[in-house]
C-alpha atoms as a PDB file:
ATOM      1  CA  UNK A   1     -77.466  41.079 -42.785  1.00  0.00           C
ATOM      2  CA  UNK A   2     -77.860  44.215 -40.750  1.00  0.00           C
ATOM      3  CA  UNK A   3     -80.881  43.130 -39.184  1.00  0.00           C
ATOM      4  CA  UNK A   4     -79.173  39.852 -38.007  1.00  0.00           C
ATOM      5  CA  UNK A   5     -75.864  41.710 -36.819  1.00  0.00           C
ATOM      6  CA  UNK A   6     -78.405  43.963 -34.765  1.00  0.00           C
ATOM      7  CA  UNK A   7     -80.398  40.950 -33.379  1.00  0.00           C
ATOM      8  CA  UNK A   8     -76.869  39.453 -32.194  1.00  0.00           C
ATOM      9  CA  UNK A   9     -75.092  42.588 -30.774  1.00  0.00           C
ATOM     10  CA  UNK A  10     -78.678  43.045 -28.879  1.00  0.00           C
ATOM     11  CA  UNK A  11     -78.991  39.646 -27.535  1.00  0.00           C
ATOM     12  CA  UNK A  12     -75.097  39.725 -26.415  1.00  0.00           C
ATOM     13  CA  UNK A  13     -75.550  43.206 -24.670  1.00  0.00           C
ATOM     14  CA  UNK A  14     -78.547  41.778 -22.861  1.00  0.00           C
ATOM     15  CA  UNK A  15     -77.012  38.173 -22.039  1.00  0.00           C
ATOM     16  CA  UNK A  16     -73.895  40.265 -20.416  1.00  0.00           C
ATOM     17  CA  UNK A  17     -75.875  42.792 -18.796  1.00  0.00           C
ATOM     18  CA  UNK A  18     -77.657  39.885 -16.867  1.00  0.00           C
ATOM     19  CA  UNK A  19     -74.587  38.129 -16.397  1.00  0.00           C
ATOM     20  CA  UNK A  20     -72.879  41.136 -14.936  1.00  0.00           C
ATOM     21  CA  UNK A  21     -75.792  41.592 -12.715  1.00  0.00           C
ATOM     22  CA  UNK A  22     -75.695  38.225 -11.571  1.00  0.00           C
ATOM     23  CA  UNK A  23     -72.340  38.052 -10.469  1.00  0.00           C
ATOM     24  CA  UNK A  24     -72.196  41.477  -8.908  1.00  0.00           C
ATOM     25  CA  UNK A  25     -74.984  40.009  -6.557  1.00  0.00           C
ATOM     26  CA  UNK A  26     -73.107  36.901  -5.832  1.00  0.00           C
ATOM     27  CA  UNK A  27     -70.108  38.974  -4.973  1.00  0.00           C
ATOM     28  CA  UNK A  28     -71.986  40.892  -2.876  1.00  0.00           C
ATOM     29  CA  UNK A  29     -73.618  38.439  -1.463  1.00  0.00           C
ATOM     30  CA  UNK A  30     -70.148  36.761  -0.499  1.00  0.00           C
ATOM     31  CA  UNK A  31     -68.807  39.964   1.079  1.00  0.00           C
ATOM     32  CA  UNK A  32     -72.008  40.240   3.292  1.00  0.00           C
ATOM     33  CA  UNK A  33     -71.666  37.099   4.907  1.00  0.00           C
ATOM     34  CA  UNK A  34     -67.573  37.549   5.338  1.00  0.00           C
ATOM     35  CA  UNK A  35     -68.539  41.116   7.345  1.00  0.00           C
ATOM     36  CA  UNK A  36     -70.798  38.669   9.305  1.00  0.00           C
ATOM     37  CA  UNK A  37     -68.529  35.687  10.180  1.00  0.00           C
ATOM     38  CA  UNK A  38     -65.357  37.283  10.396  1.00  0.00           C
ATOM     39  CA  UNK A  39     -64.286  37.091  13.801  1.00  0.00           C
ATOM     40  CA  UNK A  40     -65.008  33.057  13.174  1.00  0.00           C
ATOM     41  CA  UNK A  41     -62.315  32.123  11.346  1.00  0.00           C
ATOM     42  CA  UNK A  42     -58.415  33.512  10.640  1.00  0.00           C
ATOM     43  CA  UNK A  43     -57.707  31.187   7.237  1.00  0.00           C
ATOM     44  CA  UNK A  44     -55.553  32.949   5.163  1.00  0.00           C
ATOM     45  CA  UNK A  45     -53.902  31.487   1.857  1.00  0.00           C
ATOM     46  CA  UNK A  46     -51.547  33.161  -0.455  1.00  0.00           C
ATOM     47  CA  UNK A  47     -52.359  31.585  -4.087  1.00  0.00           C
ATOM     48  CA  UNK A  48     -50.146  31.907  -7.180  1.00  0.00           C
ATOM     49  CA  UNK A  49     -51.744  31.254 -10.206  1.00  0.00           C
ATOM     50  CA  UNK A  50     -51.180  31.055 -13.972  1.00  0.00           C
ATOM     51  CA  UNK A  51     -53.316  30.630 -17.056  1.00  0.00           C
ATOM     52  CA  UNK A  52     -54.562  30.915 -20.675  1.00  0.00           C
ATOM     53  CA  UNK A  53     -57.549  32.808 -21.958  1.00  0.00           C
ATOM     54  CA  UNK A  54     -59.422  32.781 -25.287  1.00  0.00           C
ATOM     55  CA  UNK A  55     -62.033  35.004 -26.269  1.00  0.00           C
ATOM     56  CA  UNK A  56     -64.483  35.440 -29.730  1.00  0.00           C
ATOM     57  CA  UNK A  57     -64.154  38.767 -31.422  1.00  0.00           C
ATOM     58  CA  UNK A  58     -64.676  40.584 -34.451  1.00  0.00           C
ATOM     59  CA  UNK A  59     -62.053  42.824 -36.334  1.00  0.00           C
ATOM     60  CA  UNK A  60     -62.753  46.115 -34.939  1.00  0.00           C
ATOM     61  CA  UNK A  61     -64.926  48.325 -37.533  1.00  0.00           C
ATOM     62  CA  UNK A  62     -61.747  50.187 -39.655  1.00  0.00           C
ATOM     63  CA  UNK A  63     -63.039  51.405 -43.013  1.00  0.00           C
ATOM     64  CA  UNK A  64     -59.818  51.432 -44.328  1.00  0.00           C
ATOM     65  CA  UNK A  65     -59.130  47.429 -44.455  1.00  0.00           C
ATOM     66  CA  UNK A  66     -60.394  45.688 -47.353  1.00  0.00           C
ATOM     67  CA  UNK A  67     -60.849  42.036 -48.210  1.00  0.00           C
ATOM     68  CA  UNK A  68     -59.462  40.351 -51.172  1.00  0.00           C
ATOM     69  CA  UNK A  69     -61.077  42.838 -53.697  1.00  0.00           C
ATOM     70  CA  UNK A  70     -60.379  46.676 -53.083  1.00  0.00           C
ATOM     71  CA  UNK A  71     -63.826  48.342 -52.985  1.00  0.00           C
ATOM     72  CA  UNK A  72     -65.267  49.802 -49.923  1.00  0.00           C
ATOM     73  CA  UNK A  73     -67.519  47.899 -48.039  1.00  0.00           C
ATOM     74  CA  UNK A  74     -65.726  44.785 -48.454  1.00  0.00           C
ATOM     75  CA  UNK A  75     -63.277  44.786 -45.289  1.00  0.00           C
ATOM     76  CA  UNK A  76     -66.046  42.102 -43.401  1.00  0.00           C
ATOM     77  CA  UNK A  77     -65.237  39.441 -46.341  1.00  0.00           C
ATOM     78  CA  UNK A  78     -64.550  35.694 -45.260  1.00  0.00           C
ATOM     79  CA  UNK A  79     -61.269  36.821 -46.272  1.00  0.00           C
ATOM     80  CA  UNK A  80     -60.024  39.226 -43.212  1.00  0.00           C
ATOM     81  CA  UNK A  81     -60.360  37.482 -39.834  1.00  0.00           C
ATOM     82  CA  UNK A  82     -59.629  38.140 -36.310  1.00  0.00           C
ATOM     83  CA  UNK A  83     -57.180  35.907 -33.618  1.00  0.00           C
ATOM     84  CA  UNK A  84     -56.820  36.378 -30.031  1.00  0.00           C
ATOM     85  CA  UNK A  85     -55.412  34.745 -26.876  1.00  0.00           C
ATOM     86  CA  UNK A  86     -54.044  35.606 -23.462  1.00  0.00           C
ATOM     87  CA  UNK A  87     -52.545  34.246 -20.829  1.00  0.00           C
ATOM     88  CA  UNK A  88     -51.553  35.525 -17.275  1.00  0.00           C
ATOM     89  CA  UNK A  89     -49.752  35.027 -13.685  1.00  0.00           C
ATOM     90  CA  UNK A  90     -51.217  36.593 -10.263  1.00  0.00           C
ATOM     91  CA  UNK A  91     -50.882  36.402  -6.346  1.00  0.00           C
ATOM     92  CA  UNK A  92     -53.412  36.312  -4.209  1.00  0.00           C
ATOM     93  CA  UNK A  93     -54.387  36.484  -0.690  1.00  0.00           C
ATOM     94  CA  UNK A  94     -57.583  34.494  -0.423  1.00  0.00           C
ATOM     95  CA  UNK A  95     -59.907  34.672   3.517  1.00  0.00           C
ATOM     96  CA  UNK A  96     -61.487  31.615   4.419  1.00  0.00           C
ATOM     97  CA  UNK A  97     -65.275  31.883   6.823  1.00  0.00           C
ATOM     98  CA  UNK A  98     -68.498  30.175   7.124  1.00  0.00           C
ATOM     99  CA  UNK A  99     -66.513  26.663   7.968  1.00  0.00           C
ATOM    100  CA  UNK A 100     -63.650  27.052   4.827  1.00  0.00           C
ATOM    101  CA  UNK A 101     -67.185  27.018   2.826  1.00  0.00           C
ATOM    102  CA  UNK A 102     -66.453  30.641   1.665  1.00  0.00           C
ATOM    103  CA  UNK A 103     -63.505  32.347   0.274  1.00  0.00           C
ATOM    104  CA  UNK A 104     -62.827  36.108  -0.515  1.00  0.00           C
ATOM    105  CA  UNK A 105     -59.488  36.934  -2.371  1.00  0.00           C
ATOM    106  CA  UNK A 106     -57.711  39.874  -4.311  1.00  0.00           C
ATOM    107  CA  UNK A 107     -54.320  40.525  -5.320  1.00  0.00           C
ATOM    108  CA  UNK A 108     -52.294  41.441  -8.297  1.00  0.00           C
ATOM    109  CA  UNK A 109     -52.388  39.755 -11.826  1.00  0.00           C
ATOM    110  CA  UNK A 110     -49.750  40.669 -15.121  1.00  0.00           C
ATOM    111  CA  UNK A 111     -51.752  39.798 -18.592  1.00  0.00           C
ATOM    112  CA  UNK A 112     -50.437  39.311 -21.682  1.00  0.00           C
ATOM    113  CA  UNK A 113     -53.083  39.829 -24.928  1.00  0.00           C
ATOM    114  CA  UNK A 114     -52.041  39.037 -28.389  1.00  0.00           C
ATOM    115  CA  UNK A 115     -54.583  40.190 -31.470  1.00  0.00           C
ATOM    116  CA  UNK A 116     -53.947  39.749 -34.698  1.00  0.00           C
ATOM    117  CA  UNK A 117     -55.921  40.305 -38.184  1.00  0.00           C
ATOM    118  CA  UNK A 118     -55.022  38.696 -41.366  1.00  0.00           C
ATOM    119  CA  UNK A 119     -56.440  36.239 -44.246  1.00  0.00           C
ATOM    120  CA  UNK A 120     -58.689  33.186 -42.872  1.00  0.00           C
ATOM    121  CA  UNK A 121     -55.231  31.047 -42.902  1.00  0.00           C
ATOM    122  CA  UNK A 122     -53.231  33.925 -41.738  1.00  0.00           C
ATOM    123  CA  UNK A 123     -49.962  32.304 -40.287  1.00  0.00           C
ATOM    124  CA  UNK A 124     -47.773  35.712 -40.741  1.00  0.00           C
ATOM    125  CA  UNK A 125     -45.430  33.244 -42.889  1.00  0.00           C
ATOM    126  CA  UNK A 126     -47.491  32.849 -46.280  1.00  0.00           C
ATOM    127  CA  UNK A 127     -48.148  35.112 -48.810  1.00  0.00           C
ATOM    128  CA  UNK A 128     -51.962  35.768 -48.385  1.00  0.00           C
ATOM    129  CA  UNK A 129     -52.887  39.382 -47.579  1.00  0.00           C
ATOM    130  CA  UNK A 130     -55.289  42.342 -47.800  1.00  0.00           C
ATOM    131  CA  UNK A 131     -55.577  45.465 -48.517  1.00  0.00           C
ATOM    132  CA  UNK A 132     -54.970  48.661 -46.666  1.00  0.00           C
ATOM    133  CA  UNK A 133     -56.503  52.078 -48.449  1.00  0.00           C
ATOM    134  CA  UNK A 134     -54.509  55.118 -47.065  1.00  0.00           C
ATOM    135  CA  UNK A 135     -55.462  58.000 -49.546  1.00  0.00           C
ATOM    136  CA  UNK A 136     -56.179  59.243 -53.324  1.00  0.00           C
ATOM    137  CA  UNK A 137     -53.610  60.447 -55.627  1.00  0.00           C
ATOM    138  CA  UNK A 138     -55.694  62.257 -58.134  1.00  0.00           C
ATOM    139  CA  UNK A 139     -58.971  59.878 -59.168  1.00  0.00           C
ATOM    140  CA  UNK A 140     -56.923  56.734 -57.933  1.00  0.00           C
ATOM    141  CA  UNK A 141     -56.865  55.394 -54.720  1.00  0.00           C
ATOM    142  CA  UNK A 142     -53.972  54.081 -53.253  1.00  0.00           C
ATOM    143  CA  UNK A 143     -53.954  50.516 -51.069  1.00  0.00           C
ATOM    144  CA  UNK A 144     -51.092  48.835 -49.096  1.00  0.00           C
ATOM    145  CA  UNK A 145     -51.069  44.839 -50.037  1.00  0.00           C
ATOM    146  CA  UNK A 146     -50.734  43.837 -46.171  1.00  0.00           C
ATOM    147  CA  UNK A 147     -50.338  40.397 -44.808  1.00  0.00           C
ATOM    148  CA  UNK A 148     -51.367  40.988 -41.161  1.00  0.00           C
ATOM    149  CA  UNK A 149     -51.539  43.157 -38.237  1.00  0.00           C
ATOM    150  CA  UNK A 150     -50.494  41.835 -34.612  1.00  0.00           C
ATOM    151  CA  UNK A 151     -51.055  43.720 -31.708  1.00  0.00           C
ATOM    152  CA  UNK A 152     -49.170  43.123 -28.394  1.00  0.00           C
ATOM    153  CA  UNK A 153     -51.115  44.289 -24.976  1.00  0.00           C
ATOM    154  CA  UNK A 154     -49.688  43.807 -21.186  1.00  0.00           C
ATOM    155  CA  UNK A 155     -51.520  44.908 -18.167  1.00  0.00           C
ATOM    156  CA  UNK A 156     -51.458  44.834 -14.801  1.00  0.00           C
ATOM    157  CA  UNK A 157     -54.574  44.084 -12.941  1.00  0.00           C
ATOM    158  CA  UNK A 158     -56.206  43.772  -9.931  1.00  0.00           C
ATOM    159  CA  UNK A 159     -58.831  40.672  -9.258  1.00  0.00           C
ATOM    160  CA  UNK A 160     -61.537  40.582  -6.883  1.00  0.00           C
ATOM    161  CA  UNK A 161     -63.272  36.959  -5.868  1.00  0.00           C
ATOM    162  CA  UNK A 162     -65.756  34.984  -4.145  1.00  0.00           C
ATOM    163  CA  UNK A 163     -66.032  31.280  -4.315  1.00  0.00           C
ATOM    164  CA  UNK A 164     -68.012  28.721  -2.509  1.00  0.00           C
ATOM    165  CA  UNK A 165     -67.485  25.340  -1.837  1.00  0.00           C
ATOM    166  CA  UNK A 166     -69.941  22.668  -2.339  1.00  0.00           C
ATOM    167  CA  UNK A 167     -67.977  20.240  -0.519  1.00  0.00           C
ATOM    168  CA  UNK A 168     -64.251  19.633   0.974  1.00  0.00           C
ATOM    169  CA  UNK A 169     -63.631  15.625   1.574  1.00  0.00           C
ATOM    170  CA  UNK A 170     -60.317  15.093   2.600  1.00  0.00           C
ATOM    171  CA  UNK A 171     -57.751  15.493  -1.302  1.00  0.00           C
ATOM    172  CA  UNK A 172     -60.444  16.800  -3.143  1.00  0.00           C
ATOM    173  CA  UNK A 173     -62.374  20.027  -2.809  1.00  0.00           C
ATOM    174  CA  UNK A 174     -65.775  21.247  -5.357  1.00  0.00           C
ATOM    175  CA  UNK A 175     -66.543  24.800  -5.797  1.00  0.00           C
ATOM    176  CA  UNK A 176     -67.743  27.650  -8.174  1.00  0.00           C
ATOM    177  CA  UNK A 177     -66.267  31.276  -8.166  1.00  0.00           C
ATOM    178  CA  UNK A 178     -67.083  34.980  -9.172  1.00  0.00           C
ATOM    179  CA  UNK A 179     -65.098  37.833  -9.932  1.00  0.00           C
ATOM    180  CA  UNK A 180     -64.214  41.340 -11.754  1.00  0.00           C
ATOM    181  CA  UNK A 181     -61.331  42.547 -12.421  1.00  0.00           C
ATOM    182  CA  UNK A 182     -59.751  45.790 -13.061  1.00  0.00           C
ATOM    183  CA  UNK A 183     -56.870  46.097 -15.404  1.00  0.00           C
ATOM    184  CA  UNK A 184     -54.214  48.875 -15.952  1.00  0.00           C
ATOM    185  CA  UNK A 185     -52.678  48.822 -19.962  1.00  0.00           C
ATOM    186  CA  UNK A 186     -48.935  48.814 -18.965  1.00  0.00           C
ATOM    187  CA  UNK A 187     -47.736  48.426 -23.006  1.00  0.00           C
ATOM    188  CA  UNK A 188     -48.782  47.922 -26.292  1.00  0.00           C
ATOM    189  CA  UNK A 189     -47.109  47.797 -29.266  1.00  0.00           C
ATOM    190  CA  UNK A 190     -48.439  46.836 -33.264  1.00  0.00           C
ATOM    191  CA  UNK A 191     -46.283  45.618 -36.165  1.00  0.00           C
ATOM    192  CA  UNK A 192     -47.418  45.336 -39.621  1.00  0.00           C
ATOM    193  CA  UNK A 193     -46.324  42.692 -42.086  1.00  0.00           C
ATOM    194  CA  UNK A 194     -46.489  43.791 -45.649  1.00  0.00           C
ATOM    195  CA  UNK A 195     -46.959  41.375 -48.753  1.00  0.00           C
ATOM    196  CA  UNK A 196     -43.973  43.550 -50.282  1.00  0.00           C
ATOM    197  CA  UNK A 197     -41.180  43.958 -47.196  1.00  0.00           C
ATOM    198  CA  UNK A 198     -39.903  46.775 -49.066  1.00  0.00           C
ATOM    199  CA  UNK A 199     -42.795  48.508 -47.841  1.00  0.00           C
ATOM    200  CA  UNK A 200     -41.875  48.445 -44.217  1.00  0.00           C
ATOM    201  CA  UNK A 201     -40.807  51.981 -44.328  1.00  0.00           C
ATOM    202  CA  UNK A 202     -44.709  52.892 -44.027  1.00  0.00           C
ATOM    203  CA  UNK A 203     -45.390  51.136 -41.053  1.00  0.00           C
ATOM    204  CA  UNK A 204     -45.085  53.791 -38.631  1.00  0.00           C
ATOM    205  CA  UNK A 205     -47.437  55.560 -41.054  1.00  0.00           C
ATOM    206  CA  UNK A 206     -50.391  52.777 -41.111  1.00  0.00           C
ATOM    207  CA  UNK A 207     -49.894  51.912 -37.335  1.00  0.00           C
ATOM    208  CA  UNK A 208     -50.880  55.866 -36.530  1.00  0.00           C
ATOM    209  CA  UNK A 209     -54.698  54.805 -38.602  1.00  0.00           C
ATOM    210  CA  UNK A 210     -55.328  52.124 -35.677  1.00  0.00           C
ATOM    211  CA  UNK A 211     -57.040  52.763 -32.524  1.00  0.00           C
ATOM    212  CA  UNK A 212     -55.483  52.874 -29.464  1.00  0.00           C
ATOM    213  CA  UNK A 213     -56.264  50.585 -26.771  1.00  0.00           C
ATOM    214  CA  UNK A 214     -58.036  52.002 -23.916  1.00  0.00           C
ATOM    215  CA  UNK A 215     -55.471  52.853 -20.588  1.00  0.00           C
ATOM    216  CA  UNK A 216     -58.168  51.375 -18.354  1.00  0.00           C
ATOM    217  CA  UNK A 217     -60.462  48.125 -18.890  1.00  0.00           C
ATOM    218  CA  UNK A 218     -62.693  45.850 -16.695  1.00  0.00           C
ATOM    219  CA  UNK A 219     -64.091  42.213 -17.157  1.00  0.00           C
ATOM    220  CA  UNK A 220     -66.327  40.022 -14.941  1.00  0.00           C
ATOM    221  CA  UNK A 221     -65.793  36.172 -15.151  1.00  0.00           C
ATOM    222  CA  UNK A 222     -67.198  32.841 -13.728  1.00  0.00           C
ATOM    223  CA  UNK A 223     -65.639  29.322 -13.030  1.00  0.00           C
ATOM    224  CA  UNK A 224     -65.347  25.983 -11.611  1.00  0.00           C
ATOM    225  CA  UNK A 225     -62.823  24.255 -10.068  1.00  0.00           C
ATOM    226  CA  UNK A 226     -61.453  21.064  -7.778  1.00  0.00           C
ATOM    227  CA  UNK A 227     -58.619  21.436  -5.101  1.00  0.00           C
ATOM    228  CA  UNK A 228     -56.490  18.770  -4.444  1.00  0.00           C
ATOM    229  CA  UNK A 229     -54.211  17.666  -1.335  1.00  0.00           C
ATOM    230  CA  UNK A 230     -54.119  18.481   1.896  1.00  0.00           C
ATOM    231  CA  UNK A 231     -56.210  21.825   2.672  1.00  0.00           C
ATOM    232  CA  UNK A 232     -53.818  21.983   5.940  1.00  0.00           C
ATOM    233  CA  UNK A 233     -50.598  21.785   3.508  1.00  0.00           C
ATOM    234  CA  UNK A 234     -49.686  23.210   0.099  1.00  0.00           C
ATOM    235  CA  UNK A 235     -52.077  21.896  -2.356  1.00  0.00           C
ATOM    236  CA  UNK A 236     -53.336  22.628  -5.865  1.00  0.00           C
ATOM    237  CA  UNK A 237     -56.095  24.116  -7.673  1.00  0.00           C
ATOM    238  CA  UNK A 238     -57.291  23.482 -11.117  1.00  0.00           C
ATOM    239  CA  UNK A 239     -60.648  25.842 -12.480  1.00  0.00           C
ATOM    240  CA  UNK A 240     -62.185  26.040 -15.924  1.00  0.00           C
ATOM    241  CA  UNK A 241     -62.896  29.861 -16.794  1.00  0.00           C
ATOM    242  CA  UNK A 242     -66.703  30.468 -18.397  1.00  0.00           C
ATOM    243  CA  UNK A 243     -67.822  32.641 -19.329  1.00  0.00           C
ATOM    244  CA  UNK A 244     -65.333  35.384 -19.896  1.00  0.00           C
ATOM    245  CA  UNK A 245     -66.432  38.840 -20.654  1.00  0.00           C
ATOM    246  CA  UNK A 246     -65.520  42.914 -20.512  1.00  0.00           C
ATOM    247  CA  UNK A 247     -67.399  45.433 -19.010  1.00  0.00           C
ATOM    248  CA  UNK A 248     -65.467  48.233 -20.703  1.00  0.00           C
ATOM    249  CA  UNK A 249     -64.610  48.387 -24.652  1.00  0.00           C
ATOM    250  CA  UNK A 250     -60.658  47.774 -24.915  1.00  0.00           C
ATOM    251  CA  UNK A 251     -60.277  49.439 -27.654  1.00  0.00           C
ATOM    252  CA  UNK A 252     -58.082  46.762 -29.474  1.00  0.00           C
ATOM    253  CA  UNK A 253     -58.244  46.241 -33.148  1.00  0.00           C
ATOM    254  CA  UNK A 254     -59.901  43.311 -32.208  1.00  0.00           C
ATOM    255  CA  UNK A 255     -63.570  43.661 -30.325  1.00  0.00           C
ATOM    256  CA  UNK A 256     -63.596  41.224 -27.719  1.00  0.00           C
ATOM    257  CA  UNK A 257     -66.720  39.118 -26.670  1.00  0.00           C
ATOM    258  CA  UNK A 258     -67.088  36.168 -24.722  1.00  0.00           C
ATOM    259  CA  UNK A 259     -64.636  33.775 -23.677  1.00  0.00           C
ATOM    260  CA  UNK A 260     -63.380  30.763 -21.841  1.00  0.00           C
ATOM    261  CA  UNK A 261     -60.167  29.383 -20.269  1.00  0.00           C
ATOM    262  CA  UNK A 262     -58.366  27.524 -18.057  1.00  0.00           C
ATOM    263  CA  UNK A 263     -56.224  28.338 -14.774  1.00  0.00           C
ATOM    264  CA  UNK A 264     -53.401  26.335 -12.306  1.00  0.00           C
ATOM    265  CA  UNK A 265     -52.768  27.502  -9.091  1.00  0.00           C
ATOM    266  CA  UNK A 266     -50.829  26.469  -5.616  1.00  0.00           C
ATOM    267  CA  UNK A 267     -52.626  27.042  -2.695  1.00  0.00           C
ATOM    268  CA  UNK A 268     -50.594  27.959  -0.053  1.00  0.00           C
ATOM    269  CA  UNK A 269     -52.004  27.674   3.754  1.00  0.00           C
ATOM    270  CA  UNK A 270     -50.617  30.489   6.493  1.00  0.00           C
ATOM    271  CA  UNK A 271     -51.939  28.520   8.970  1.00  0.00           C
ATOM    272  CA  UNK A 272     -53.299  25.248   9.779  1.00  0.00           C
ATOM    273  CA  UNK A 273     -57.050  25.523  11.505  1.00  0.00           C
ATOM    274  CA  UNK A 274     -58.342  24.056   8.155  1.00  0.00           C
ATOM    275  CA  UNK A 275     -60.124  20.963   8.826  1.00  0.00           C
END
C-alpha cells in the first residue's frame, strides 16, 4: 500500500510540475507577443464572471481521526472520507492584440471553499460518525464519537490570463486559456458536529487540533471556451475549467489535487474596433 501511495504522489508531483511548466511558458509566451503588438490594437473588455470548482483530495494526514474502529492507524478506512467544492465571482479587464486573436487579462476574484470530512455517506444529518482521540486518562484513551468536520474558506484573489483564439466567425468565438492565480485567505472558520450534541461544549477544544489554512496560496489552471454574440456588443462566454491544480499546499483539512469546473461570464466591449 505504501509503495502504491508513493508511486501516485510521485507521478502527480511530476504530472503538475510539467503542467506548471507548460503553462508558465504559454503565459509567457502570450505576454511576449502583447509587448510586441501593442501599439496595434486598443481592445479593452471588462469581464464579470462566476463559477463552480471541484477538486479530488484526500483527508489531510491527522493521527488523531479514526475510522469506525478506534485503534491507531485506522483513520484512512473506507469509512472517513473527504468533500470539497468552490465556487467564485471576479472582474476583469481583458487586452485584445495580434487581430482580437490574443487576449491578456487580470483583475480581482472572491472564492468561496467548503471541505468537509465525515463517514462515506456523510450528509451532516444522519447518525454515522468517527472517532476523534484527544488524550489518555490513566491506561485508557479517550475518543470523541464525531459525525463530521466542515471547514469554511473565503479568499480574495488575483488572476492572471492568456487565451488564444482559434477562430472568431461572426456569434461564435473558439479558444483555449492559461492562467495562475494568487489568492489571499480572507476567513475561515470550522464547526464540528458531534454524534452526542451534548458534547458541543468541546468544540472549541478539537477545532484548536486542526491545521490552519495557509494565509497565502497559488494555483495554475487551463480551459476551453466559446463566446457568443456580437464581439462589438455585450456578449457571453462559457469555458470548461481542466485541469485545476495548486502550486502551494493550502493547508486545509482536506489536501487538494486536481480538479475541474465550469465558468459564465459577460463580456463587456469598451470600444468597438472589434471586427
Amino acid at each position: 500500500m505504501e509503495v502504491n501511495a508513493t508511486i501516485i504522489l510521485f507521478s502527480h508531483l511530476c504530472f503538475k510540475s510539467l503542467f506548471m511548466r507548460s503553462l508558465t511558458f504559454t503565459l509567457l509566451l502570450g505576454l511576449f507577443f502583447a509587448c510586441s503588438s501593442f501599439a496595434q490594437s486598443n481592445n479593452w473588455l471588462i469581464i464579470p464572471e462566476s463559477g463552480v470548482i471541484s477538486t479530488s483530495g484526500m483527508v489531510h494526514e491527522m493521527d488523531f481521526i479514526r475510522g469506525d474502529i478506534p485503534y491507531p492507524g485506522s483513520y484512512y478506512t473506507s469509512s472517513v472520507n473527504s468533500y470539497n467544492k468552490q465556487w467564485f465571482a471576479g472582474l476583469k479587464a481583458e487586452k485584445r492584440m495580434l487581430d482580437n486573436k490574443l487576449g491578456l487579462a487580470t483583475g480581482i476574484k472572491f472564492t468561496k471553499a467548503d471541505y468537509s470530512v465525515g463517514p462515506d455517506n456523510y450528509s451532516g444529518d444522519t447518525d454515522d460518525f468517527f472517532y476523534w482521540e484527544v488524550g489518555h486518562n490513566n491506561n485508557n484513551t479517550l475518543y470523541y464519537r464525531v459525525k463530521g468536520i466542515e471547514q469554511h474558506n473565503s479568499y480574495l484573489g488575483i488572476p492572471v490570463e492568456a487565451r488564444y483564439f482559434f477562430s472568431d466567425p461572426y456569434g461564435l468565438g473558439m479558444y483555449v486559456k492559461a492562467g495562475v492565480q494568487f489568492d489571499l485567505l480572507l476567513n475561515s472558520n470550522t464547526d464540528i458536529l458531534f454524534r452526542d450534541p451534548e458534547m458541543e461544549k468541546h468544540s472549541g477544544e478539537l477545532t484548536d487540533m486542526l491545521p490552519e489554512p495557509a494565509k497565502f496560496i497559488s494555483s495554475i489552471y487551463a480551459a476551453g471556451g466559446i463566446t457568443l454574440g456580437n464581439p462589438a456588443r455585450p456578449h457571453a462566454d462559457m469555458a470548461i475549467i481542466f485541469p485545476y491544480g495548486y502550486l502551494t499546499e493550502t493547508g486545509c483539512i482536506v489536501d487538494r489535487g486536481l480538479g475541474f469546473g465550469c465558468q459564465l461570464s459577460l463580456i463587456i466591449p469598451l470600444n468597438n474596433t472589434q471586427e
